[in-house]
PDB file of N, CA and C in Angstrom:
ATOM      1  N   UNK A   1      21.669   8.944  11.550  1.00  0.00           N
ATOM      2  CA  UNK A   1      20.822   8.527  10.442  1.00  0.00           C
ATOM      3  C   UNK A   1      20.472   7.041  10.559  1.00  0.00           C
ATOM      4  N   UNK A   2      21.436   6.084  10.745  1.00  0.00           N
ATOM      5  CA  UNK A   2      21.095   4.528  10.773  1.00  0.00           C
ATOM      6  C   UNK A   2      20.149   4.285  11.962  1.00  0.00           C
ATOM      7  N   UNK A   3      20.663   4.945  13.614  1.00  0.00           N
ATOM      8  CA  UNK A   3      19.484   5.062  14.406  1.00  0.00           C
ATOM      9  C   UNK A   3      18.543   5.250  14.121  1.00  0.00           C
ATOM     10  N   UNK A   4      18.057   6.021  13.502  1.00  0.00           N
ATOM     11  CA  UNK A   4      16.884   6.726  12.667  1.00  0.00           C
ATOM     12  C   UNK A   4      15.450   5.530  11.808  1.00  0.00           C
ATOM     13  N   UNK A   5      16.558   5.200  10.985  1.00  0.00           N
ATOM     14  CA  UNK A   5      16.564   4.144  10.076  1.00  0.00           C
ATOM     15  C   UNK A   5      15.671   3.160  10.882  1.00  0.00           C
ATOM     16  N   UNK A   6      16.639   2.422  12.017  1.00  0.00           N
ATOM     17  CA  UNK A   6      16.218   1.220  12.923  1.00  0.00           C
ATOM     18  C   UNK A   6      15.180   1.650  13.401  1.00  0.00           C
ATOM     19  N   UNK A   7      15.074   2.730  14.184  1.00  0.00           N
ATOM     20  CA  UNK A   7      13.608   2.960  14.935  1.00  0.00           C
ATOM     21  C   UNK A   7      12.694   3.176  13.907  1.00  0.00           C
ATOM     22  N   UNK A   8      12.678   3.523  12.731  1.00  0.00           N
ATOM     23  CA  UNK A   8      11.314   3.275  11.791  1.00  0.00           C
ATOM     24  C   UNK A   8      11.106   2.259  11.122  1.00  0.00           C
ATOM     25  N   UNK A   9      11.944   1.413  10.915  1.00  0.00           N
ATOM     26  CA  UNK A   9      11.906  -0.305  11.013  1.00  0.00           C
ATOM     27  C   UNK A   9      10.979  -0.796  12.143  1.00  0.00           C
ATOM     28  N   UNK A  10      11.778  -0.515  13.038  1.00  0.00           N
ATOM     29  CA  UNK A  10      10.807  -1.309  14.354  1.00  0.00           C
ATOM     30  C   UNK A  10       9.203  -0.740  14.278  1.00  0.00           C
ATOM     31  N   UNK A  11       9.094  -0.050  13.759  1.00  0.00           N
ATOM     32  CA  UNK A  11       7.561   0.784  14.266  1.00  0.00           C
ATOM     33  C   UNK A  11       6.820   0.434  13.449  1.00  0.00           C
ATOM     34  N   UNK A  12       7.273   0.040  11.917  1.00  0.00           N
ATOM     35  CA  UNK A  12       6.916  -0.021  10.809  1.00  0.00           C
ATOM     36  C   UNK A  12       6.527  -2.199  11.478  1.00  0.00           C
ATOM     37  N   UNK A  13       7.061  -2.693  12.018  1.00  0.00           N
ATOM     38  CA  UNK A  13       7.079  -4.151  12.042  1.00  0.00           C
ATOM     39  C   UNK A  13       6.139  -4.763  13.066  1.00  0.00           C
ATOM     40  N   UNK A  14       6.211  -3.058  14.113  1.00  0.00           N
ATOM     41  CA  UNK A  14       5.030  -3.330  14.997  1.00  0.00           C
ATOM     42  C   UNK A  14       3.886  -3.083  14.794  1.00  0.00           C
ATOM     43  N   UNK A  15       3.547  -1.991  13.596  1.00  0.00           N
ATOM     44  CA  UNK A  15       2.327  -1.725  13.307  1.00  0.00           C
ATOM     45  C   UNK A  15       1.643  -3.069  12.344  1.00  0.00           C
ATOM     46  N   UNK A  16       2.622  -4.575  11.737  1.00  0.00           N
ATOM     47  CA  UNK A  16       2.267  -5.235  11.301  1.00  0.00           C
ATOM     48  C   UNK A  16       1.884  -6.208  12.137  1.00  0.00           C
ATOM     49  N   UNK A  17       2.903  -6.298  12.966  1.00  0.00           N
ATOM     50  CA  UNK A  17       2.421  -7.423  14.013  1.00  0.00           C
ATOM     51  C   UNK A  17       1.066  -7.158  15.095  1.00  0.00           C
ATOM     52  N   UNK A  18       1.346  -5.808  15.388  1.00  0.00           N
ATOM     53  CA  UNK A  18       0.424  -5.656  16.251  1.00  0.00           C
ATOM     54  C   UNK A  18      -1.063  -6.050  16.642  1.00  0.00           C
ATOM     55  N   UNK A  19      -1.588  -5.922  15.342  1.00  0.00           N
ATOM     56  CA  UNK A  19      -3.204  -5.861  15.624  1.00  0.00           C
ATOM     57  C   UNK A  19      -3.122  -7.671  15.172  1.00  0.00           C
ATOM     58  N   UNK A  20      -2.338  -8.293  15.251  1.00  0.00           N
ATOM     59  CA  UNK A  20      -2.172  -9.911  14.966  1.00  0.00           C
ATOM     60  C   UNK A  20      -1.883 -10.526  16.462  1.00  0.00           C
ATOM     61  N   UNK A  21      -1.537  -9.783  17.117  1.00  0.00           N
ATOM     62  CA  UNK A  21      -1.175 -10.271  18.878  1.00  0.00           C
ATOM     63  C   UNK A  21      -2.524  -9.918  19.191  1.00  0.00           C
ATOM     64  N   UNK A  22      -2.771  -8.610  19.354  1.00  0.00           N
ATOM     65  CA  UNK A  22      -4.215  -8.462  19.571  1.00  0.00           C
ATOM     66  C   UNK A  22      -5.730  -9.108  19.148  1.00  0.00           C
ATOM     67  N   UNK A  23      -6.093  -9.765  18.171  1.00  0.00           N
ATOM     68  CA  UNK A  23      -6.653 -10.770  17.458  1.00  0.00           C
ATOM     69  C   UNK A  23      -6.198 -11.207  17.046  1.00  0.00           C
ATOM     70  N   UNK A  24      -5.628 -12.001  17.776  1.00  0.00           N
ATOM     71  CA  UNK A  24      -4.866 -13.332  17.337  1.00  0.00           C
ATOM     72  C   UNK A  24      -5.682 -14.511  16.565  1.00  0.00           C
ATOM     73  N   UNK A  25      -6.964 -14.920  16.794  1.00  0.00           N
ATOM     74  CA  UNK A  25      -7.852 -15.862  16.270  1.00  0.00           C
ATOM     75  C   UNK A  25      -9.013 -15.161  15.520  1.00  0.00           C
ATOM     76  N   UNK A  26      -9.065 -13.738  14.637  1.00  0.00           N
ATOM     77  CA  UNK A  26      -9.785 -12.986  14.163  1.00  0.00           C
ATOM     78  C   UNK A  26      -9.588 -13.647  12.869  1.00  0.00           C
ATOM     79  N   UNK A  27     -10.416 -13.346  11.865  1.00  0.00           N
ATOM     80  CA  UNK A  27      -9.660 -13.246  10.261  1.00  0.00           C
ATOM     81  C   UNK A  27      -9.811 -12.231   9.779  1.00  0.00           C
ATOM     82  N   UNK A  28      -9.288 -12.028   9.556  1.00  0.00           N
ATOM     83  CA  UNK A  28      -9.202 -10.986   8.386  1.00  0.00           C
ATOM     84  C   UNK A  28      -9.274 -10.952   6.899  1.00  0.00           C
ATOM     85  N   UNK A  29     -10.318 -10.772   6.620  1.00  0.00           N
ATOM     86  CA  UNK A  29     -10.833 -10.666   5.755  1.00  0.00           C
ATOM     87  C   UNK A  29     -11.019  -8.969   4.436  1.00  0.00           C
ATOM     88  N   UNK A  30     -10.899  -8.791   2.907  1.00  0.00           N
ATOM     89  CA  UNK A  30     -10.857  -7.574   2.598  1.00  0.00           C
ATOM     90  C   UNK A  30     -12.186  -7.155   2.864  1.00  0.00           C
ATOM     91  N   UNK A  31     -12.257  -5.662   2.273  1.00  0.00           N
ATOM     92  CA  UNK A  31     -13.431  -4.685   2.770  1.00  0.00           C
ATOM     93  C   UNK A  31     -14.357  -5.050   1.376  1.00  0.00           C
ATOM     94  N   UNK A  32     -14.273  -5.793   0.437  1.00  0.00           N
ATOM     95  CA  UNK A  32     -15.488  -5.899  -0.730  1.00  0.00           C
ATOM     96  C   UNK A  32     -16.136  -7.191  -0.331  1.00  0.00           C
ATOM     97  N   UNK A  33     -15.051  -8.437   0.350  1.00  0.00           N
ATOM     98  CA  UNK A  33     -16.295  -8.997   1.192  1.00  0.00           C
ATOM     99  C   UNK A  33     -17.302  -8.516   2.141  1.00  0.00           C
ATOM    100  N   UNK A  34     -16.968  -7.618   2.764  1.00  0.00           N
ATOM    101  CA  UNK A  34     -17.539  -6.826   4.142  1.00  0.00           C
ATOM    102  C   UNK A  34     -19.056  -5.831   3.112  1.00  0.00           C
ATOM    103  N   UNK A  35     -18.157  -5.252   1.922  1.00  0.00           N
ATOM    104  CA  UNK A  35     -19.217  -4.535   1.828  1.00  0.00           C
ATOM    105  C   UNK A  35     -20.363  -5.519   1.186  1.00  0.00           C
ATOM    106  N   UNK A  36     -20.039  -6.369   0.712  1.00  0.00           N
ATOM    107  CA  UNK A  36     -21.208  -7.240  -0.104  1.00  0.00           C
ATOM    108  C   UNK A  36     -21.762  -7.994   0.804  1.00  0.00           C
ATOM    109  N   UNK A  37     -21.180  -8.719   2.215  1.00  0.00           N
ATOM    110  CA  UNK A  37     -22.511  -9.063   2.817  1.00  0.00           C
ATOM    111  C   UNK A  37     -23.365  -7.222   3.160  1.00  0.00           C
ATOM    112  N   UNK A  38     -23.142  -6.740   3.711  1.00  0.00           N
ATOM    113  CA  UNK A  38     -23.608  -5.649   4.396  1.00  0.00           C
ATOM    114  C   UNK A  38     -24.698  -5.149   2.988  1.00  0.00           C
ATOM    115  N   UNK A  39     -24.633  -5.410   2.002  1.00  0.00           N
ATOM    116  CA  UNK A  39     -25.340  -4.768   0.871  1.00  0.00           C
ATOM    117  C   UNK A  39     -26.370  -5.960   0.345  1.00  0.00           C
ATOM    118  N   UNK A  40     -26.481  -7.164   0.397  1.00  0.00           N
ATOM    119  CA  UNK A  40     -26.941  -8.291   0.569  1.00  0.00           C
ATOM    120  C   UNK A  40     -28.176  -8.057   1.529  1.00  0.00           C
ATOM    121  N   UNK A  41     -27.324  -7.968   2.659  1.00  0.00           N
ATOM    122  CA  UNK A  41     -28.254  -7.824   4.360  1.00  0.00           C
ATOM    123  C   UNK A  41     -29.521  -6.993   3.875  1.00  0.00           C
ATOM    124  N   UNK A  42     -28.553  -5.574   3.468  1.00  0.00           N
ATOM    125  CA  UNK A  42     -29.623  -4.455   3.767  1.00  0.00           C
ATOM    126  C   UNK A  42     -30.551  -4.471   2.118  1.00  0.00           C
ATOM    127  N   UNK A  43     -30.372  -4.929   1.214  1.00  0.00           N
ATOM    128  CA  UNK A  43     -31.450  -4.917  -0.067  1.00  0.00           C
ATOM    129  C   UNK A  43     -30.901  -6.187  -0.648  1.00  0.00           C
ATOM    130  N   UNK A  44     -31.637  -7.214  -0.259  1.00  0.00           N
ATOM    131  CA  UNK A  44     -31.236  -8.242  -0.619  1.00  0.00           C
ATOM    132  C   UNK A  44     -31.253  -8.793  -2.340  1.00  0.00           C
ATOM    133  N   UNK A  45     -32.135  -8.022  -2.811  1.00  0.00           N
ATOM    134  CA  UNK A  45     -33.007  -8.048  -4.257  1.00  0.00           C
ATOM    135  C   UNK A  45     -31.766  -7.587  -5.314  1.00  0.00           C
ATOM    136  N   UNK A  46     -30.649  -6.737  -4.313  1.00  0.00           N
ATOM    137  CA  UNK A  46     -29.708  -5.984  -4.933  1.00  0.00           C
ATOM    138  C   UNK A  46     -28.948  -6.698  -6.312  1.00  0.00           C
ATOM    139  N   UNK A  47     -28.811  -6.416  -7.676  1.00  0.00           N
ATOM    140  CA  UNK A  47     -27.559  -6.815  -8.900  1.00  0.00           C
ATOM    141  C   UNK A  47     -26.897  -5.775  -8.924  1.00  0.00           C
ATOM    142  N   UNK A  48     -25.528  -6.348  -9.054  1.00  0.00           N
ATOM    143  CA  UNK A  48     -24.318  -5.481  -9.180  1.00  0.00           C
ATOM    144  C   UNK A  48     -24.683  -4.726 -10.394  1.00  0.00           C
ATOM    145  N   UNK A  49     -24.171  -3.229 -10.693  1.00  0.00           N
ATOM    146  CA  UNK A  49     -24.061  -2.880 -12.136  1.00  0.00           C
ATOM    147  C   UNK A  49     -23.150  -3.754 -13.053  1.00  0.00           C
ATOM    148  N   UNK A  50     -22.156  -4.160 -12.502  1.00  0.00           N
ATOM    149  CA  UNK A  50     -21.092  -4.373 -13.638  1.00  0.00           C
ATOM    150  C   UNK A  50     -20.547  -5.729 -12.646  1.00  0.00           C
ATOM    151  N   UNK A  51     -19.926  -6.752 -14.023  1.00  0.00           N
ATOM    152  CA  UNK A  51     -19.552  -8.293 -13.142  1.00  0.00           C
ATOM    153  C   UNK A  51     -18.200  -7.644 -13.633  1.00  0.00           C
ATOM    154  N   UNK A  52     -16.805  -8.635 -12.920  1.00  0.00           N
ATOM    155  CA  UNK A  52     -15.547  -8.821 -13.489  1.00  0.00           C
ATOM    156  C   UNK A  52     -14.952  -9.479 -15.036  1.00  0.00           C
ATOM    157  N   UNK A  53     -14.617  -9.102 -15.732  1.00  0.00           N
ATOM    158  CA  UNK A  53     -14.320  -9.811 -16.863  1.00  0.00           C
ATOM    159  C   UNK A  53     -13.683 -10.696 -16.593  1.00  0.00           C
ATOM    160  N   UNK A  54     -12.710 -10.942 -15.803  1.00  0.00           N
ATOM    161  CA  UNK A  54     -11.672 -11.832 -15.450  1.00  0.00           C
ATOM    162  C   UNK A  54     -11.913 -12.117 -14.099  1.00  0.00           C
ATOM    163  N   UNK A  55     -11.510 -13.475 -13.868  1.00  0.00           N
ATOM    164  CA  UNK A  55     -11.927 -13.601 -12.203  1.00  0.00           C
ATOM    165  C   UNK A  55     -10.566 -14.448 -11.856  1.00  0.00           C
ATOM    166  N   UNK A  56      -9.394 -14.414 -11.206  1.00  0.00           N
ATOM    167  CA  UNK A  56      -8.141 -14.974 -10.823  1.00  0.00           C
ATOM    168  C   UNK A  56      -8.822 -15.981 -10.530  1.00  0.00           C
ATOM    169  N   UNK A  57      -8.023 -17.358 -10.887  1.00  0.00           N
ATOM    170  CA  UNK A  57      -7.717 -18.401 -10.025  1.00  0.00           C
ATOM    171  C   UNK A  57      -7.845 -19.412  -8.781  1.00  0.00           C
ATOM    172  N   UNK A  58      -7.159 -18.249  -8.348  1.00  0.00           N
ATOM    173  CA  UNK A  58      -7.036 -19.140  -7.385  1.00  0.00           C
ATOM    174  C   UNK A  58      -6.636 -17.098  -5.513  1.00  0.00           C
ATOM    175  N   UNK A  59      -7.243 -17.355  -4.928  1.00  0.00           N
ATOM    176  CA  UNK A  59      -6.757 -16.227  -3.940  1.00  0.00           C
ATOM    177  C   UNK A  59      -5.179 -15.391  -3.766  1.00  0.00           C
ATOM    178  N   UNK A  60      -4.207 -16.724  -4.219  1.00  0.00           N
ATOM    179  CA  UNK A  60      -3.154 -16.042  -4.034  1.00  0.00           C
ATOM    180  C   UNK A  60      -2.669 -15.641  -4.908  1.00  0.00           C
ATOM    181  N   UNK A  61      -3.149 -15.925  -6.454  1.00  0.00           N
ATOM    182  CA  UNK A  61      -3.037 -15.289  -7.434  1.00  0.00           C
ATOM    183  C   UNK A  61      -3.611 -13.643  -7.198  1.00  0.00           C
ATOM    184  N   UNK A  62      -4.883 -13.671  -6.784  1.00  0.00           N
ATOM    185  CA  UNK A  62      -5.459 -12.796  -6.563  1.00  0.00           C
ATOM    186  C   UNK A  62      -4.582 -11.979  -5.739  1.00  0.00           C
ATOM    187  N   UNK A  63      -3.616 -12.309  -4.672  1.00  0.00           N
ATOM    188  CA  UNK A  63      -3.199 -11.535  -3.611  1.00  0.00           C
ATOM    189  C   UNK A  63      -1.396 -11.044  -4.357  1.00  0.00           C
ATOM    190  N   UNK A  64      -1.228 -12.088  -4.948  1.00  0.00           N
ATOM    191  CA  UNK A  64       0.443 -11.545  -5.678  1.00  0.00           C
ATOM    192  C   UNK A  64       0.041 -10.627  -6.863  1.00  0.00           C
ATOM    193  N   UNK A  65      -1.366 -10.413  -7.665  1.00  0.00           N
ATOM    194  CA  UNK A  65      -1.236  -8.956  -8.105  1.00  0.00           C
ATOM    195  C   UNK A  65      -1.914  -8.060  -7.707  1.00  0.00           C
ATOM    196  N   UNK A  66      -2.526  -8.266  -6.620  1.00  0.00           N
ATOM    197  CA  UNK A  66      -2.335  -6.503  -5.391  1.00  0.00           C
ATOM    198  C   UNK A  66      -1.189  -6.342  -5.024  1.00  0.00           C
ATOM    199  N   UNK A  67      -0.454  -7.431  -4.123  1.00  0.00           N
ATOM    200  CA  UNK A  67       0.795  -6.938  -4.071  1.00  0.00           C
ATOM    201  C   UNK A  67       1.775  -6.220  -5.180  1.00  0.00           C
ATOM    202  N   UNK A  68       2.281  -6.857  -6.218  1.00  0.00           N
ATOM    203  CA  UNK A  68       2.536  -6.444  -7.871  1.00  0.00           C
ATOM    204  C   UNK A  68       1.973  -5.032  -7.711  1.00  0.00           C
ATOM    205  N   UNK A  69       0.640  -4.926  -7.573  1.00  0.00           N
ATOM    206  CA  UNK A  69       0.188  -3.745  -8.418  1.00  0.00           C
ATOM    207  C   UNK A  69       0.961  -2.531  -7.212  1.00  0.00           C
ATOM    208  N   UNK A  70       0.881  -2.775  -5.566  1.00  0.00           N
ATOM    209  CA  UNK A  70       1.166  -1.962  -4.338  1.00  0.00           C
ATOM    210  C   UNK A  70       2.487  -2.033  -4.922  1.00  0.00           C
ATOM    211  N   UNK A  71       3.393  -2.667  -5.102  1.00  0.00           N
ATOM    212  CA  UNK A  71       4.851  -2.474  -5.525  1.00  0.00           C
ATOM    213  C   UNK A  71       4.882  -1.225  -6.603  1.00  0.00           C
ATOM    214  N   UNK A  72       4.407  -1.716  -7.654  1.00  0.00           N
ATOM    215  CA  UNK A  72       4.893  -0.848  -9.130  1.00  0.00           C
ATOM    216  C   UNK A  72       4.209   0.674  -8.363  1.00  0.00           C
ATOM    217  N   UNK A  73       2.966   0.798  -7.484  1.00  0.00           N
ATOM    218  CA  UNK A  73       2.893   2.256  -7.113  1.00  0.00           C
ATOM    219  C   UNK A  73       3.708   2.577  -6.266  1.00  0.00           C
ATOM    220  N   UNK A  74       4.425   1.804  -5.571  1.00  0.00           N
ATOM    221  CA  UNK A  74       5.489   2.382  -4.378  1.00  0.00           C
ATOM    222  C   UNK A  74       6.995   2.808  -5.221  1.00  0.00           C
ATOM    223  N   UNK A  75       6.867   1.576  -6.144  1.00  0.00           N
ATOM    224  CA  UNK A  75       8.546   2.081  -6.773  1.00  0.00           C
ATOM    225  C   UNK A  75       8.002   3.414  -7.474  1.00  0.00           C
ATOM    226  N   UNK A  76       7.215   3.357  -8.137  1.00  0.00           N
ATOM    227  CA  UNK A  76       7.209   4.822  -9.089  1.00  0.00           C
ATOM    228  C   UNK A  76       7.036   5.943  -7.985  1.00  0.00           C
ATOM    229  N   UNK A  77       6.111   5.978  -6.929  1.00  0.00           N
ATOM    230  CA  UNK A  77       6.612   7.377  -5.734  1.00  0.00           C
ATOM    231  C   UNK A  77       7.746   7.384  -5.125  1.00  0.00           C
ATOM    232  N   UNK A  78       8.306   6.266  -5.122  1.00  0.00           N
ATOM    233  CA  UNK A  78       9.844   6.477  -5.088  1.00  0.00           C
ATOM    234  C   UNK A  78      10.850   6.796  -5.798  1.00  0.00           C
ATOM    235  N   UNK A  79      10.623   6.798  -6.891  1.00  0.00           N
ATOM    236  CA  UNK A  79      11.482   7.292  -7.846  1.00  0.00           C
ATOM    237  C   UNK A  79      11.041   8.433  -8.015  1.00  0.00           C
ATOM    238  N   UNK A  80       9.986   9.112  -8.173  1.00  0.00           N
ATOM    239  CA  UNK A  80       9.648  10.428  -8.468  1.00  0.00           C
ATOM    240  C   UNK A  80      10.026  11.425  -6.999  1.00  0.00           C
ATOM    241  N   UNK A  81      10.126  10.395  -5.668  1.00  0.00           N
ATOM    242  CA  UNK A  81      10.164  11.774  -4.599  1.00  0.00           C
ATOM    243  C   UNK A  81      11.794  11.991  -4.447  1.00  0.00           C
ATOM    244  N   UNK A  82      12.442  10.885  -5.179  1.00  0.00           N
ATOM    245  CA  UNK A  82      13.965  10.518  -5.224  1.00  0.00           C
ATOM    246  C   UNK A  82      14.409  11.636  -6.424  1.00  0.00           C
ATOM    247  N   UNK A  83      13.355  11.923  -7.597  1.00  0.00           N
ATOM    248  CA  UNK A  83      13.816  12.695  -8.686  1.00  0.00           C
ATOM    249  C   UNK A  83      13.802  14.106  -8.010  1.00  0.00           C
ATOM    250  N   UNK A  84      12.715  14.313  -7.599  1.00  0.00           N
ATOM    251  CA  UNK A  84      12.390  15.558  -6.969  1.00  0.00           C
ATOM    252  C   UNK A  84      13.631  15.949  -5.877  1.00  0.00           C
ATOM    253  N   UNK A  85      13.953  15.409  -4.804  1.00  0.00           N
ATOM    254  CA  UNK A  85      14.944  15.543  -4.261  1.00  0.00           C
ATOM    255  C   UNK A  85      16.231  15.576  -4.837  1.00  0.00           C
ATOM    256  N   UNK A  86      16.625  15.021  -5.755  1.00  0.00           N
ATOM    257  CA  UNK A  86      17.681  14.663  -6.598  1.00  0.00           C
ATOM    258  C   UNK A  86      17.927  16.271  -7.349  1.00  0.00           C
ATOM    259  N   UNK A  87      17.045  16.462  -8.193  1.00  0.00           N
ATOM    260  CA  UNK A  87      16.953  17.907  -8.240  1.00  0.00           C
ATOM    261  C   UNK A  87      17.052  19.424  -7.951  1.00  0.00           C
ATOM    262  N   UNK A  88      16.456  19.146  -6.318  1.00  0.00           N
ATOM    263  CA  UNK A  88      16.306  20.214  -5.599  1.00  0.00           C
ATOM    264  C   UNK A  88      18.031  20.151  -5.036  1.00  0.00           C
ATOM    265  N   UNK A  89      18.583  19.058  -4.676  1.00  0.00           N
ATOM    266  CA  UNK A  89      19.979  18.891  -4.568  1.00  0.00           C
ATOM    267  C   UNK A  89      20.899  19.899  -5.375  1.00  0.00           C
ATOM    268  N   UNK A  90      21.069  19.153  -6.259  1.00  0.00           N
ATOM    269  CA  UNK A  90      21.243  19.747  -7.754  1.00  0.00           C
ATOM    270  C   UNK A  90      21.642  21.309  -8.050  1.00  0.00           C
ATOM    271  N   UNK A  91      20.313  21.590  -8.009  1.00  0.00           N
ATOM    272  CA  UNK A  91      20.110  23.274  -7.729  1.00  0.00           C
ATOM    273  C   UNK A  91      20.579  23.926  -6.813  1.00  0.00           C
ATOM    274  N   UNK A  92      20.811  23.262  -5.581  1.00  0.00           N
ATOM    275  CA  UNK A  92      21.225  23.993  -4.161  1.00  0.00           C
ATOM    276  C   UNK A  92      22.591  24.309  -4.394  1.00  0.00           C
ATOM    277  N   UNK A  93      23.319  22.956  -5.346  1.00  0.00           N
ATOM    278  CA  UNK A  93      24.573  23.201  -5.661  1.00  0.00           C
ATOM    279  C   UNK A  93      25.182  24.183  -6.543  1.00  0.00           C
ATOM    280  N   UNK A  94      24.111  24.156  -7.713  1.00  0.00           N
ATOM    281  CA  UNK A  94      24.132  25.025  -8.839  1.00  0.00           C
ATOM    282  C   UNK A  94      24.655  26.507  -8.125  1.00  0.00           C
ATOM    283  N   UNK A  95      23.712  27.120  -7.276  1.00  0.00           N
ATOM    284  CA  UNK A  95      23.243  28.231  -6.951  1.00  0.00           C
ATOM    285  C   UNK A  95      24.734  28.282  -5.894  1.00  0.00           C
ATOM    286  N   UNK A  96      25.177  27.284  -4.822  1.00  0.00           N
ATOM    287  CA  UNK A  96      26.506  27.512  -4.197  1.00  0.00           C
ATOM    288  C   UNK A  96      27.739  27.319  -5.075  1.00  0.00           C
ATOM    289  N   UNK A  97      28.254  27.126  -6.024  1.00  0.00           N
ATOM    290  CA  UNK A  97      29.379  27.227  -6.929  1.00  0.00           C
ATOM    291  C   UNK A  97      28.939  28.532  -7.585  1.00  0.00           C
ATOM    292  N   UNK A  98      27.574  29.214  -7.845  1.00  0.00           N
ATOM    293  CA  UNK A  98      27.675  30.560  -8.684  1.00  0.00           C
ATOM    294  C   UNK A  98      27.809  31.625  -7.358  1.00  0.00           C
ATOM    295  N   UNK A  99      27.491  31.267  -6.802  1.00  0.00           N
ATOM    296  CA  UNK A  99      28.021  31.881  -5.240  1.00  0.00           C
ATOM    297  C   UNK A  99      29.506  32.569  -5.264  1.00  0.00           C
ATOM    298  N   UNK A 100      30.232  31.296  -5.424  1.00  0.00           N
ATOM    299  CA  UNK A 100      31.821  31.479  -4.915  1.00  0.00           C
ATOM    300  C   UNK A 100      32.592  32.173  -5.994  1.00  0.00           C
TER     301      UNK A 100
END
């Protein structure tokens, strides 16, 4: 199991590093900059339907609540695939003590 563990660590650290060795001097940039030049380009005349009510700060404000927000959805599928399993446990046991 801990073998296990380590090799999806490592894979998980290379899929971060990786494409950063490989364009190393790229930026990276998100996909709503990308799509707004590209929508600019092609109808330049273009207005958004709808502006932001709120506009962050400053970028890394902007970037600590995506992160925030990617957290609170990772803990809650974790707790729910942890309940689910937790459960199905549970039952397996239920069903082997009415067994014996």
């Amino acid at each position: 199991m801990r073998t296990k563990n380590i090799i999806l660590i490592t894979l998980v650290v290379l899929l971060a590093v990786f494409p950063l060795l490989i364009h190393s001097g790229a930026e990276f940039g998100g996909a709503d900059g990308e799509a707004e030049e590209a929508i600019t380009e092609l109808q330049p005349q273009y207005e958004p339907w709808l502006v932001s009510f709120w506009e962050p700060p400053s970028g890394e404000i902007e970037s600590l609540l995506f992160a925030l927000q990617a957290a609170i959805g990772a803990g809650f599928i974790g707790y729910y695939l942890g309940f689910v399993k937790g459960r199905r446990e549970n039952e397996k046991e239920k069903r082997s003590v009415r067994s014996l």
